[in-house]
Protein backbone atom coordinates (compact mmCIF):
# COMPACT_ATOMS: atom_id res chain seq x y z
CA UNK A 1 -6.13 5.45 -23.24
CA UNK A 2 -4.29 4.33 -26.14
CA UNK A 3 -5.73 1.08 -28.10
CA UNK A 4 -3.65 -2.26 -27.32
CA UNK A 5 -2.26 -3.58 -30.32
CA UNK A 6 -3.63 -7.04 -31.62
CA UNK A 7 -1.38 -9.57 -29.47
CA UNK A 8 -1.57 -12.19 -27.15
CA UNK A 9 -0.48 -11.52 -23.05
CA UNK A 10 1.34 -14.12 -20.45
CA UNK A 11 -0.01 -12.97 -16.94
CA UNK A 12 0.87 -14.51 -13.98
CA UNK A 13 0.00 -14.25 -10.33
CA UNK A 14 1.80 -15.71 -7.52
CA UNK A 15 2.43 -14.85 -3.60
CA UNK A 16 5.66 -14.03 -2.08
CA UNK A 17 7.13 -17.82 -2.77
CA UNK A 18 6.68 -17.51 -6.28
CA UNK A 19 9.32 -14.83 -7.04
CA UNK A 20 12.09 -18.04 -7.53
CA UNK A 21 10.05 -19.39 -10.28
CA UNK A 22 9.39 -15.90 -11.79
CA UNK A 23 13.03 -15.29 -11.96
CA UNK A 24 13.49 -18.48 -13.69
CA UNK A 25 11.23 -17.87 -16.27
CA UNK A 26 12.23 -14.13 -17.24
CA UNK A 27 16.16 -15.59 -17.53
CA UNK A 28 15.06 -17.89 -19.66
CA UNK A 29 13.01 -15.33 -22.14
CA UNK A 30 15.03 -14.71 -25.75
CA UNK A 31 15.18 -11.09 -26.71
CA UNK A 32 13.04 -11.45 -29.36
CA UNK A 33 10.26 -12.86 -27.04
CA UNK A 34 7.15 -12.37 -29.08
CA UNK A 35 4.77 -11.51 -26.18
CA UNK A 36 4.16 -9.43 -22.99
CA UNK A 37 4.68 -10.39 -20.07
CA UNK A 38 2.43 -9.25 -16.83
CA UNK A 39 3.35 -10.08 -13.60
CA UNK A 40 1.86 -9.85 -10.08
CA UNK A 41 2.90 -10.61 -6.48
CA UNK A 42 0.37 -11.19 -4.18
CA UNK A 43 2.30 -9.92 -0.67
CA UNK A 44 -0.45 -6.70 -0.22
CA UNK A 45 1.36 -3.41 1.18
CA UNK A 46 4.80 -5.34 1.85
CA UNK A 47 7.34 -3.50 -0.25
CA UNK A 48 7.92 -5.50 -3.48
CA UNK A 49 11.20 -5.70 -4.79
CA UNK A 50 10.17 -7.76 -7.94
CA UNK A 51 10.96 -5.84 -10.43
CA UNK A 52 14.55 -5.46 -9.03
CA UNK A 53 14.82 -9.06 -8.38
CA UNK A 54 14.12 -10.07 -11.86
CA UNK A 55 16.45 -7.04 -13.51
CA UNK A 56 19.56 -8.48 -13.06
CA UNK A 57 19.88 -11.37 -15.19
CA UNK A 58 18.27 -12.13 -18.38
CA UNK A 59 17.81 -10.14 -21.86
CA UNK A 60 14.14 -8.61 -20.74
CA UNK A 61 14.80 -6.47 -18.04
CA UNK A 62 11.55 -5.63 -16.02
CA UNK A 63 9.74 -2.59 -15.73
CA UNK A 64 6.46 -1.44 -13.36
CA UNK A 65 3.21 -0.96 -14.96
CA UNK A 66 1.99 2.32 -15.48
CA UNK A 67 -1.27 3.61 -16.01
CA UNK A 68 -2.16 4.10 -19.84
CA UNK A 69 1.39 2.07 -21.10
CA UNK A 70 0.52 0.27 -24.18
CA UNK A 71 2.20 -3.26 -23.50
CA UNK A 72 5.48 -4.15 -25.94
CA UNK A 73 6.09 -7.65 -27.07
CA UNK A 74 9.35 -9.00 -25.28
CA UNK A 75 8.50 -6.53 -22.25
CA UNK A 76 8.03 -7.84 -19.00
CA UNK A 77 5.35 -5.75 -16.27
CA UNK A 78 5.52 -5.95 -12.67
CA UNK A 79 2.40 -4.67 -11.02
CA UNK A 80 3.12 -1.37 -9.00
CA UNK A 81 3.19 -2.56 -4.70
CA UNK A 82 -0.47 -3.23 -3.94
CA UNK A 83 -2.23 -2.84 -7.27
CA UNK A 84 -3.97 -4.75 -9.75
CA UNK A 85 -2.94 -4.69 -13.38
CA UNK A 86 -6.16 -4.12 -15.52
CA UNK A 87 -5.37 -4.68 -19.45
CA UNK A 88 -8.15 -2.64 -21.28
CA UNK A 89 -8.32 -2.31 -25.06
């Protein structure tokens, strides 16, 4: 697994009510955001449409955490339906 480089991480957690104030916070995100952003949904094997959700608006479009991506400053992460993101570096 490739090393994380030396930044800081926003991560947060919330259940299905909390998409409204997720999508507020990624439109308000500058391009030049200096920090990753991870994001989970609690809502278990209900299909999650986050990522989608927060993609329209905004100048950081969303993408789903994969398994060995090294996080990008001014990227947001959704956590894949039903997973747990694990930062390891």
């Amino acid at each position: 697994m490739p090393s994380v480089p030396d930044q800081r991480f926003i991560f947060i957690g919330a259940s299905s009510g909390g998409v409204y104030a997720m999508l507020d916070l990624v439109v308000g995100l500058p391009a030049s955001f200096p920090r990753s952003i991870l994001l989970v949904q609690h809502i278990g094997t209900r299909r999650n449409q986050l990522a989608g959700l927060l993609a329209s608006p905004g100048s950081n479009a969303p993408v789903e955490a994969t398994h060995g991506a090294v996080p990008a400053p001014g990227t947001v992460y959704c956590a894949p339906l039903d997973c747990h993101v694990l930062l390891a570096g």
